[in-house]
C-alpha atoms as a PDB file:
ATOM      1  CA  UNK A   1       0.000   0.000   0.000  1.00  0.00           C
ATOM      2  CA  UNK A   2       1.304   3.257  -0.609  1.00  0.00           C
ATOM      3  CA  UNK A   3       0.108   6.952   0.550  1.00  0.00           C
ATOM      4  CA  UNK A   4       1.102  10.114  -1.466  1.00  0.00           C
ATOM      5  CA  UNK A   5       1.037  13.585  -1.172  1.00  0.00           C
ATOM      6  CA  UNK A   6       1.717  16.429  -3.635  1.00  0.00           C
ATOM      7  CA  UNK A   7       1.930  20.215  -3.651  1.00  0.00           C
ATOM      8  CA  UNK A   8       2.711  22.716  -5.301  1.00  0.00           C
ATOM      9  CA  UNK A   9       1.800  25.982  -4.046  1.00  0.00           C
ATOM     10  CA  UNK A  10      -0.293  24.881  -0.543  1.00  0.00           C
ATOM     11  CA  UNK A  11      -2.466  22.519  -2.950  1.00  0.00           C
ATOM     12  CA  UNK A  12      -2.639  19.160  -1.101  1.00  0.00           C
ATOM     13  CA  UNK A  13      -3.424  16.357  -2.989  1.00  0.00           C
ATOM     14  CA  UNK A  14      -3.424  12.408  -1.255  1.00  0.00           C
ATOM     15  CA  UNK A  15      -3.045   8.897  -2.998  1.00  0.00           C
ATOM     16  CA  UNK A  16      -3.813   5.443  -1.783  1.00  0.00           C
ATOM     17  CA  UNK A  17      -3.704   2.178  -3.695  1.00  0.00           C
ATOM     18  CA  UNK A  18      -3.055  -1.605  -2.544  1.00  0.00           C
ATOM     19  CA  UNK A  19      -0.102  -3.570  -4.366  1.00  0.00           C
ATOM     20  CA  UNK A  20      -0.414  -6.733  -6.117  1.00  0.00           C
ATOM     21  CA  UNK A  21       0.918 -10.045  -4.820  1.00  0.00           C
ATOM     22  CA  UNK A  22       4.241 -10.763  -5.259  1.00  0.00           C
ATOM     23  CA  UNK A  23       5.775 -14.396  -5.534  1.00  0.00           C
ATOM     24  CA  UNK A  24       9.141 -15.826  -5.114  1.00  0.00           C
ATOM     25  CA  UNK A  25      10.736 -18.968  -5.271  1.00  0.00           C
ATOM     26  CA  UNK A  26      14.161 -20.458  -4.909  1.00  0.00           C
ATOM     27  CA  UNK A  27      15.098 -24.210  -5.736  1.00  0.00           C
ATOM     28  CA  UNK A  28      18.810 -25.892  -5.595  1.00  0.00           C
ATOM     29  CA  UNK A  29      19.188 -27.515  -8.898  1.00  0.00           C
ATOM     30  CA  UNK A  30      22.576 -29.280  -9.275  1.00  0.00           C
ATOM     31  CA  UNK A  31      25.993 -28.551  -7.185  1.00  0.00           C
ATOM     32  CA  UNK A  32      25.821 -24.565  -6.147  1.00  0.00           C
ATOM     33  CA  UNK A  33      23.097 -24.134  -8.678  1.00  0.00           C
ATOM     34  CA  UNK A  34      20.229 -22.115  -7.336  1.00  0.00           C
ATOM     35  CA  UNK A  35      17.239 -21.430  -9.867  1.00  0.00           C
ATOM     36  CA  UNK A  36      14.534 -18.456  -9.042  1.00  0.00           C
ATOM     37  CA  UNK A  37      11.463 -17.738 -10.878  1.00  0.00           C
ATOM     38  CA  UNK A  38       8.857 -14.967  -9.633  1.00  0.00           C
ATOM     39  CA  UNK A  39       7.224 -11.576  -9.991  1.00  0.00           C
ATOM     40  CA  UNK A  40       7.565  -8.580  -8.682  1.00  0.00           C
ATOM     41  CA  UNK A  41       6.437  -4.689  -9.533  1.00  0.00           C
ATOM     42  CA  UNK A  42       9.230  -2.948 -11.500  1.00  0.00           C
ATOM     43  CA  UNK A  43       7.894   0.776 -12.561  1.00  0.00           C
ATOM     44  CA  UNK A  44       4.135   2.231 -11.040  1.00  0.00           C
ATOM     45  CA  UNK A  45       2.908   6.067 -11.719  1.00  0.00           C
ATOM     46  CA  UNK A  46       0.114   7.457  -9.211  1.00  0.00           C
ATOM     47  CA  UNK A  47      -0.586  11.119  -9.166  1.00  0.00           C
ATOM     48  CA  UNK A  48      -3.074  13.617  -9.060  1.00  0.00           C
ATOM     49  CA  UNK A  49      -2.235  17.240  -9.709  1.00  0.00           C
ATOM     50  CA  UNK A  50      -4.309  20.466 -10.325  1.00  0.00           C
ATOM     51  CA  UNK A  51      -3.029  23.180 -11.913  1.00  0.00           C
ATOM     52  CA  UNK A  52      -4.315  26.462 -12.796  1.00  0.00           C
ATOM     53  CA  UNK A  53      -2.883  30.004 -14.934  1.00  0.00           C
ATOM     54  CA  UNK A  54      -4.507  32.517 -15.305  1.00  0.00           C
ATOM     55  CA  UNK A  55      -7.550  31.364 -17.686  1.00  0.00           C
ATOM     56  CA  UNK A  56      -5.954  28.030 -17.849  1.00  0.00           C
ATOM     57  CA  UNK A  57      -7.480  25.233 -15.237  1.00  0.00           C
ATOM     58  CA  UNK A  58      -6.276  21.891 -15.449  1.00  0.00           C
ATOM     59  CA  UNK A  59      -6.643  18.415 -13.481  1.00  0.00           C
ATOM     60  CA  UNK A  60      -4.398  15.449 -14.459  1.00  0.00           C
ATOM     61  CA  UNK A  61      -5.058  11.696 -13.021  1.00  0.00           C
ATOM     62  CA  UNK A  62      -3.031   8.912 -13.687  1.00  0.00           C
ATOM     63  CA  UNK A  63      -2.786   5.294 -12.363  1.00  0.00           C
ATOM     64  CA  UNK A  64      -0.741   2.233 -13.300  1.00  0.00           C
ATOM     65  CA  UNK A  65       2.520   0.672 -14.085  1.00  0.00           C
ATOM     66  CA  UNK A  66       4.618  -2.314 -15.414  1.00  0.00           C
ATOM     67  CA  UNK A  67       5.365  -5.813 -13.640  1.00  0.00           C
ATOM     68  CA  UNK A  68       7.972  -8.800 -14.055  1.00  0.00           C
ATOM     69  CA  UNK A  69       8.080 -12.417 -14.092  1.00  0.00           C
ATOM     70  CA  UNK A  70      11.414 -13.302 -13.833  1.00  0.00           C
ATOM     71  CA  UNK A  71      13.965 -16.231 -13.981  1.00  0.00           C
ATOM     72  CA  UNK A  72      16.927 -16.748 -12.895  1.00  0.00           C
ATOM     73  CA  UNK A  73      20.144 -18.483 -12.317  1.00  0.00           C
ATOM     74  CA  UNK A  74      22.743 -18.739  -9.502  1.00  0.00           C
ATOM     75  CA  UNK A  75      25.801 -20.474  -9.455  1.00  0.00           C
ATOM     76  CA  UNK A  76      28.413 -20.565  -5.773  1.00  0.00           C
ATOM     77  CA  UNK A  77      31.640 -20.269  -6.920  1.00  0.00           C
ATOM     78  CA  UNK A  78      32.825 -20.929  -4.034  1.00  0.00           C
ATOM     79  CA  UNK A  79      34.836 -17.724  -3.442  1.00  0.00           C
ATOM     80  CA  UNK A  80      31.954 -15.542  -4.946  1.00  0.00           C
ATOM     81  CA  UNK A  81      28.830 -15.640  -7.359  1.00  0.00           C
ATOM     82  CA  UNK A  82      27.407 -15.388 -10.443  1.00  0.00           C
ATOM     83  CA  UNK A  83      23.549 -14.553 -11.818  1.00  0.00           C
ATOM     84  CA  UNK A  84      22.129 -14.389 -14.585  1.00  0.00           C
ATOM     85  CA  UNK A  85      17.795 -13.409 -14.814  1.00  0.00           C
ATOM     86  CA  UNK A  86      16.058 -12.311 -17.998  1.00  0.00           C
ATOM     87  CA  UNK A  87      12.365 -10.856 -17.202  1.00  0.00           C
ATOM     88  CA  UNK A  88       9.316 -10.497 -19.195  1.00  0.00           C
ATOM     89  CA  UNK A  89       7.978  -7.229 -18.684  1.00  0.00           C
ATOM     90  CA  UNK A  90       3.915  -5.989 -18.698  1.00  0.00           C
ATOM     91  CA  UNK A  91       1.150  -3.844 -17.334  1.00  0.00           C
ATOM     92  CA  UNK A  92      -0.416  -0.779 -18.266  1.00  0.00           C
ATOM     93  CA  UNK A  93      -1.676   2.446 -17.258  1.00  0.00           C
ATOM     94  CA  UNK A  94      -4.312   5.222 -17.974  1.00  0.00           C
ATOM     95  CA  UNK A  95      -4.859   8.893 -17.693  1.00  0.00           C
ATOM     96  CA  UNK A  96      -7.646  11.763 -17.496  1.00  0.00           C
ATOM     97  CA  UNK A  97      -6.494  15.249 -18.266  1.00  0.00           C
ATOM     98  CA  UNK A  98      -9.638  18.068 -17.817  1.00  0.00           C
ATOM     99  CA  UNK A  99      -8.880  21.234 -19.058  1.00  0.00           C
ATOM    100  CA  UNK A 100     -10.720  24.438 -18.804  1.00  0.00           C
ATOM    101  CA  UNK A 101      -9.570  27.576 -20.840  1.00  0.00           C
ATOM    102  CA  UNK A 102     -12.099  30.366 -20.866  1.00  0.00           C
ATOM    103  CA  UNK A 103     -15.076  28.052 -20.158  1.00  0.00           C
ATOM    104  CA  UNK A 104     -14.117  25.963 -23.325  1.00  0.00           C
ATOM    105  CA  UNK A 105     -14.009  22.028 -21.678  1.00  0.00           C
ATOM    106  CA  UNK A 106     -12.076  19.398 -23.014  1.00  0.00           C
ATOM    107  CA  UNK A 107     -11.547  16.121 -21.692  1.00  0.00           C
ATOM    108  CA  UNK A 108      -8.295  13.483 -22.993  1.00  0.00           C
ATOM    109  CA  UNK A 109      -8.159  10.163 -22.127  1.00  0.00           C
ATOM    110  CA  UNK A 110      -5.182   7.812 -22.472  1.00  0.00           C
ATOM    111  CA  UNK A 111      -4.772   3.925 -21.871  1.00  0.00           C
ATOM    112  CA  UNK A 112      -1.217   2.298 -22.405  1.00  0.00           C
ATOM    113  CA  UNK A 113      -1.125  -1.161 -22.959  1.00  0.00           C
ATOM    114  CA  UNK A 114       2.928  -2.749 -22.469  1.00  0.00           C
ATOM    115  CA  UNK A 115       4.975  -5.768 -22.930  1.00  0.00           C
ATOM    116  CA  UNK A 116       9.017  -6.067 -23.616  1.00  0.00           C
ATOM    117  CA  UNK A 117      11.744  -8.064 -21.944  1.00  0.00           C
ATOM    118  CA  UNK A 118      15.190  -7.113 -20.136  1.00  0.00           C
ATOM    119  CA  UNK A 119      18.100  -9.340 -18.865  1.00  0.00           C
ATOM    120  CA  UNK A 120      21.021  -9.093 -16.398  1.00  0.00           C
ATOM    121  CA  UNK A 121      24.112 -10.569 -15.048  1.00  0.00           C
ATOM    122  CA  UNK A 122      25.458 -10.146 -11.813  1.00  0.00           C
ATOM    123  CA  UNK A 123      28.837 -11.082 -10.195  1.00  0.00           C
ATOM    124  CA  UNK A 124      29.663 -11.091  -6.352  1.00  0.00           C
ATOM    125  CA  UNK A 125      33.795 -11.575  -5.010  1.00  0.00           C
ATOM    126  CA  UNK A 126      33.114 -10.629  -1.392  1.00  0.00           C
ATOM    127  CA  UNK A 127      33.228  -7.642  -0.683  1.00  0.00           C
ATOM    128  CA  UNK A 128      32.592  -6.683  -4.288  1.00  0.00           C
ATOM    129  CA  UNK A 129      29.712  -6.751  -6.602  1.00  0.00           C
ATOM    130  CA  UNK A 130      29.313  -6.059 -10.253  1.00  0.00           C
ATOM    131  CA  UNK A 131      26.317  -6.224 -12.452  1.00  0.00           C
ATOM    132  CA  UNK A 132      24.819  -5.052 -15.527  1.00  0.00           C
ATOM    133  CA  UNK A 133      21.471  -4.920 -17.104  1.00  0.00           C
ATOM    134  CA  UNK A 134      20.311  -4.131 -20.592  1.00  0.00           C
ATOM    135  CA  UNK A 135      19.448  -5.693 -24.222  1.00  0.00           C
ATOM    136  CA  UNK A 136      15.569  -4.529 -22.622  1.00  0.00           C
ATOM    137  CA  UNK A 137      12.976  -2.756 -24.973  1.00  0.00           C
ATOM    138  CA  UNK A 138       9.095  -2.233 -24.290  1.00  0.00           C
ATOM    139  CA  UNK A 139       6.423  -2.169 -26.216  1.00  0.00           C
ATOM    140  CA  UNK A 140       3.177   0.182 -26.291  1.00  0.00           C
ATOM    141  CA  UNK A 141       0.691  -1.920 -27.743  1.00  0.00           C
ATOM    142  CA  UNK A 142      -1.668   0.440 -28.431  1.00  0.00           C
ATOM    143  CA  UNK A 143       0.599   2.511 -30.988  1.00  0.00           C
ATOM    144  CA  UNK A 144       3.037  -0.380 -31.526  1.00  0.00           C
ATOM    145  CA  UNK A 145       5.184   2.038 -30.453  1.00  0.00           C
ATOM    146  CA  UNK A 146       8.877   0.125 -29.384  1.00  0.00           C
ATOM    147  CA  UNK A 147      11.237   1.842 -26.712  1.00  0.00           C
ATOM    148  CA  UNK A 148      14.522   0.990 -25.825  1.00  0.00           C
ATOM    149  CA  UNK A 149      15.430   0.698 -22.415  1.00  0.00           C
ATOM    150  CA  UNK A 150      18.707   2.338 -20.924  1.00  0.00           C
ATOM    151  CA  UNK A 151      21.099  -0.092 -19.768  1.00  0.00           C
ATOM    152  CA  UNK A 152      22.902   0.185 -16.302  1.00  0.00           C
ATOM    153  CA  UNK A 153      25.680  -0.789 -14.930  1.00  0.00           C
ATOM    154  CA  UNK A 154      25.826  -1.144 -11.124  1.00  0.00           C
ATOM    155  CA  UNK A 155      29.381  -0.984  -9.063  1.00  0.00           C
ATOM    156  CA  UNK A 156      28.980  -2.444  -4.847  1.00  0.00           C
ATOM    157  CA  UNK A 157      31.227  -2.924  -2.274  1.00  0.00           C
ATOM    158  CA  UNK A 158      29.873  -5.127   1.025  1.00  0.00           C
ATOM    159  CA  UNK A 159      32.122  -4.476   4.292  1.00  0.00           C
ATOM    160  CA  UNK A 160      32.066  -5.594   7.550  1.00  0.00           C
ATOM    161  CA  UNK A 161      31.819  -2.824  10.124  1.00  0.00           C
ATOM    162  CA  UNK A 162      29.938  -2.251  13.451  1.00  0.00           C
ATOM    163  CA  UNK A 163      29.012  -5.821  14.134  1.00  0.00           C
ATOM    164  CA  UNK A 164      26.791  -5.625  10.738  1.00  0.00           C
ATOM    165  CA  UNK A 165      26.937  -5.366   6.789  1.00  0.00           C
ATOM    166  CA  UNK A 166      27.592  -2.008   5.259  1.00  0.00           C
ATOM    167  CA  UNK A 167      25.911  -1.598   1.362  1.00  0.00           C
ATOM    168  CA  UNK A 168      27.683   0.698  -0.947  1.00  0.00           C
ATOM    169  CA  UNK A 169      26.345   1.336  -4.741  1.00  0.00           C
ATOM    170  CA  UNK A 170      27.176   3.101  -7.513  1.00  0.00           C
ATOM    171  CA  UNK A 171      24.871   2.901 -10.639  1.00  0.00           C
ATOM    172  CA  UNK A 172      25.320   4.350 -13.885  1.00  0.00           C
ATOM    173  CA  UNK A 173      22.534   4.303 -16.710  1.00  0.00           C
ATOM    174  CA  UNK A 174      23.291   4.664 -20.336  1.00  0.00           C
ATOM    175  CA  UNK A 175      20.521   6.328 -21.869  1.00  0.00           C
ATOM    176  CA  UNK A 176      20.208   6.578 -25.479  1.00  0.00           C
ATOM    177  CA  UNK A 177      17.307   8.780 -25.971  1.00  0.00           C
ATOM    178  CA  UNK A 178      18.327  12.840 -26.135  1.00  0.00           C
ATOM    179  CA  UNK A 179      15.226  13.639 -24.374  1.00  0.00           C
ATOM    180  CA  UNK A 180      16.149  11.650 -21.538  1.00  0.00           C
ATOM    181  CA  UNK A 181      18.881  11.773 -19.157  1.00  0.00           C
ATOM    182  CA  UNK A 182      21.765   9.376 -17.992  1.00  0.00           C
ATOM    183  CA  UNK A 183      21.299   9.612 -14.145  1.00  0.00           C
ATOM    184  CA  UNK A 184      24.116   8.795 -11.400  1.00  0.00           C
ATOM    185  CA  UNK A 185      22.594   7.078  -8.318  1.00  0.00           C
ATOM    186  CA  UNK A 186      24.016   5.733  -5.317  1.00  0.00           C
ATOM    187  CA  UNK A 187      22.683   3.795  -2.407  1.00  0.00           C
ATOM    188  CA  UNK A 188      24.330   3.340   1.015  1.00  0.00           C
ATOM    189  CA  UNK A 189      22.518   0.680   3.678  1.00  0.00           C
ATOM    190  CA  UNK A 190      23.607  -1.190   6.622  1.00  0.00           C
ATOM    191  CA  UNK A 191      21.899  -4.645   8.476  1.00  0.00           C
ATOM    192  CA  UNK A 192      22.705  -5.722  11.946  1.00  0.00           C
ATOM    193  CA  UNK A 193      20.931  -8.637  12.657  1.00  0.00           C
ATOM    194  CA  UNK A 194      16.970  -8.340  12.449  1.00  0.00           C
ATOM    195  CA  UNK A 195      17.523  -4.637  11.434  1.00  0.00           C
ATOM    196  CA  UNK A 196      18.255  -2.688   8.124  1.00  0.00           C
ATOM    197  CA  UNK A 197      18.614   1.052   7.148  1.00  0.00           C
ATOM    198  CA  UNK A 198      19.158   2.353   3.627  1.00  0.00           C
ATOM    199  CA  UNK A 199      19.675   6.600   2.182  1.00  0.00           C
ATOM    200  CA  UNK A 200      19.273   6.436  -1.332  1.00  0.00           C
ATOM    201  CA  UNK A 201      19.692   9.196  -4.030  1.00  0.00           C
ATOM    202  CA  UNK A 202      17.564   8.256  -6.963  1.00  0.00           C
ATOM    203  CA  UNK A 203      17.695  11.273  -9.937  1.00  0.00           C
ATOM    204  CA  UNK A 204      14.818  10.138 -12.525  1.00  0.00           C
ATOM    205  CA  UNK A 205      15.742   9.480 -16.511  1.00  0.00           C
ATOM    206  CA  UNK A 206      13.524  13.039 -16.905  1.00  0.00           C
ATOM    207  CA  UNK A 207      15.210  16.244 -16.263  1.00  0.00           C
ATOM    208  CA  UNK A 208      15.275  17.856 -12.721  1.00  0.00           C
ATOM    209  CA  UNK A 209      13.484  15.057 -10.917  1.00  0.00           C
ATOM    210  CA  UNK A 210      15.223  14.223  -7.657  1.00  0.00           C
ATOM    211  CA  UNK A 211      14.472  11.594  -5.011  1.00  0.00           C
ATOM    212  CA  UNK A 212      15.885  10.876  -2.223  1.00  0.00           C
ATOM    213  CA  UNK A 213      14.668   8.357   0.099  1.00  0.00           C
ATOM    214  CA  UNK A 214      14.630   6.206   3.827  1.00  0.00           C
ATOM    215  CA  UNK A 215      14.337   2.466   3.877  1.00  0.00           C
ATOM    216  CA  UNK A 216      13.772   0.551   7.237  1.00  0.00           C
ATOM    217  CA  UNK A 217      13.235  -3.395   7.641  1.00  0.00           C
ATOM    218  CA  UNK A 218      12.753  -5.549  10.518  1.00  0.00           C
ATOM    219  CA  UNK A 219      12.649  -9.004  10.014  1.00  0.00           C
ATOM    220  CA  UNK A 220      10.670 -11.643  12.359  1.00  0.00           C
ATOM    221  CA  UNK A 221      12.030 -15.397  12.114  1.00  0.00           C
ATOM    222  CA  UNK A 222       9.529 -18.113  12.162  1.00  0.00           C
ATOM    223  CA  UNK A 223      10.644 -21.102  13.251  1.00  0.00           C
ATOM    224  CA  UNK A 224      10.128 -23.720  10.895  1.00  0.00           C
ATOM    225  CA  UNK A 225       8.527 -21.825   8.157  1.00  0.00           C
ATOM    226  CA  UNK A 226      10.618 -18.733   7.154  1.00  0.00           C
ATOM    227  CA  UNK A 227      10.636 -14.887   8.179  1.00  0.00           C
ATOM    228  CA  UNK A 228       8.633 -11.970   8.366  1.00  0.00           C
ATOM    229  CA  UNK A 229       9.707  -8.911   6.921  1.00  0.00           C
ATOM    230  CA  UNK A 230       8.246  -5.309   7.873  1.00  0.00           C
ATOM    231  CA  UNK A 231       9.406  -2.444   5.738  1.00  0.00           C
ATOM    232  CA  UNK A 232       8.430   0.926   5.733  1.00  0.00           C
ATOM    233  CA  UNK A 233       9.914   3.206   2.543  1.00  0.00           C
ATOM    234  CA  UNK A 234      10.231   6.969   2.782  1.00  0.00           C
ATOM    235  CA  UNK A 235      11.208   9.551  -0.107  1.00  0.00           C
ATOM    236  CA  UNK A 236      10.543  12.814  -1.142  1.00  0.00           C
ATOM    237  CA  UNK A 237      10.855  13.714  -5.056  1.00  0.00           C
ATOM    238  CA  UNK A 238      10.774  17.061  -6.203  1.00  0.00           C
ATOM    239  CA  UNK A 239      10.859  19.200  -9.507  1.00  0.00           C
ATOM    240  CA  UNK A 240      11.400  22.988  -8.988  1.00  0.00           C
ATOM    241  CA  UNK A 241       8.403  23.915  -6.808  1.00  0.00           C
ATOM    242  CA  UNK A 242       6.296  20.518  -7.079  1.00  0.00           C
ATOM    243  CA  UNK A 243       7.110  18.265  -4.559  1.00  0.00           C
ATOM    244  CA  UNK A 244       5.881  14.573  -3.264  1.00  0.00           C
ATOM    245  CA  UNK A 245       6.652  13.564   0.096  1.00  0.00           C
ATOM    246  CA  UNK A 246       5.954   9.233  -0.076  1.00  0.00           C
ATOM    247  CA  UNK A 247       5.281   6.656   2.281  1.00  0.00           C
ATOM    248  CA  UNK A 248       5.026   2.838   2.000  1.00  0.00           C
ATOM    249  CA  UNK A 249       4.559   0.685   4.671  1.00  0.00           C
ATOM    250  CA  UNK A 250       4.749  -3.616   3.107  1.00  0.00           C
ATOM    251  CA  UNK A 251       4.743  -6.569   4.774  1.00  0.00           C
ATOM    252  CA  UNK A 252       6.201  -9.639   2.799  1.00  0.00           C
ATOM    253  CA  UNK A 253       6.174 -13.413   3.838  1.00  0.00           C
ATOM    254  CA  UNK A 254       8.910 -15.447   2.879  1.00  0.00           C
ATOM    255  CA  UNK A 255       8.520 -19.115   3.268  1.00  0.00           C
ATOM    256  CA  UNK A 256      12.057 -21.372   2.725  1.00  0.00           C
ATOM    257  CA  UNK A 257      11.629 -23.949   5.100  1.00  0.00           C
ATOM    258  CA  UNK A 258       8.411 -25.546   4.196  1.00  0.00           C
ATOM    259  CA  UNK A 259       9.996 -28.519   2.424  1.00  0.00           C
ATOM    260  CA  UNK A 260      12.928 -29.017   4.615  1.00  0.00           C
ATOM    261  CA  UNK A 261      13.596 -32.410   6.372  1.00  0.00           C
ATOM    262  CA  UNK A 262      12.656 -32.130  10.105  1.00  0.00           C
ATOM    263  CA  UNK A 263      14.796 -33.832  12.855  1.00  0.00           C
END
């Protein structure tokens, strides 16, 4: 679930919506072979903004986004680890724009309709971690429309400091598009036992969007079943004077012992 609010000049605006389910699933397949398969969301838009100029009045809705199903493989190495995951992408989206210029009213109405694919590779040598993603494109079904999606290149480093993990991660995305820019982002997190804490700094691929954001997780172990994890997700994004505080509480279940041999 997610909660929203946007203003731009002391006008409030609120958003609520429930997220779909996501699945996971893990199975060991062959010696340090690990294949995944699941879903998960990947890009969502919610807003609501009202605008008005002069003669000009306008009110813009919009709801929607794009899921995954993924799959995946890992392989232990031993002294690190290597992924690979390709994903088929889909979803789609609408939006209401009302104008009102003089007391001339127009209403526009759009409904996007996607599918594409992406793939990625990963490799982890402790404390280090590389990956890449790209070779991804999406289509707009309605105006078989194709876009290319940027590909990014992500740079970690995983020491041990405090008792706990420190996370620190560069990203890079190559954007091919002029319209659109190629955005630096970085990420730096920590866990210590039950207990995680990530800053982020997440520029968008459109010009003078910022975010920057708060993560916090808890995780609850059940005994014989698999863990409990309670996140709640912060960020505030802005673009000159328009700004959107966010909020996301989740809750996800993750069940890896259900098929384990009991003693």
């Amino acid at each position: 679930m997610k909660f929203n609010i946007l203003n731009e000049a002391g006008d409030f605006r609120s958003i609520f919506w429930a997220n779909p389910f996501n699945f996971g699933l893990s199975v060991p397949f062959g010696k340090g072979i690990t294949f995944s398969v699941g879903n998960r969301e990947r890009i969502n838009q919610s807003f609501d903004v009202f605008l008005s100029a002069d003669e000009l009045t306008m009110h813009a809705i919009g709801k929607g986004g794009i899921g995954e199903i993924f799959a995946g493989l890992d392989k232990d190495l031993g002294f690190g680890e290597i992924a690979l995951n390709g994903s088929y992408l889909f979803g789609n989206s609408w939006e209401i724009w009302d104008y009102n210029i003089s007391n001339y009213f127009q209403t526009d109405t759009f409904f996007y309709k996607y599918h594409g694919q992406i793939f990625s590779a990963g490799l982890e040598l402790k404390p280090f971690l590389l990956c890449f993603e790209g070779f991804g494109s999406l289509i707009m079904e309605n105006s078989d429309t194709t876009i290319d999606l940027p590909e990014r290149l992500s740079i970690g480093l995983r020491p041990r400091y405090f008792g706990g993990n420190v996370d620190l991660l560069y990203e890079h995305s190559f954007w091919q598009k002029n319209d659109y820019r190629s955005p630096n982002r970085f990420k730096i997190g920590f866990t210590k036992g039950k207990f995680r804490f990530d800053y982020f700094y997440n520029p968008w691929y459109l010009k003078y969007v910022n975010e920057h954001g708060l993560d916090f997780s808890w995780k609850i172990l059940m005994k014989n079943l698999g863990s409990i994890n309670i996140n709640i997700n912060c960020c505030l994004r802005n673009k000159d004077s328009l700004r959107e505080f966010k909020i996301i509480p989740a809750v996800t279940f993750t069940f890896n012992e259900i098929f384990a041999r009991r003693r």
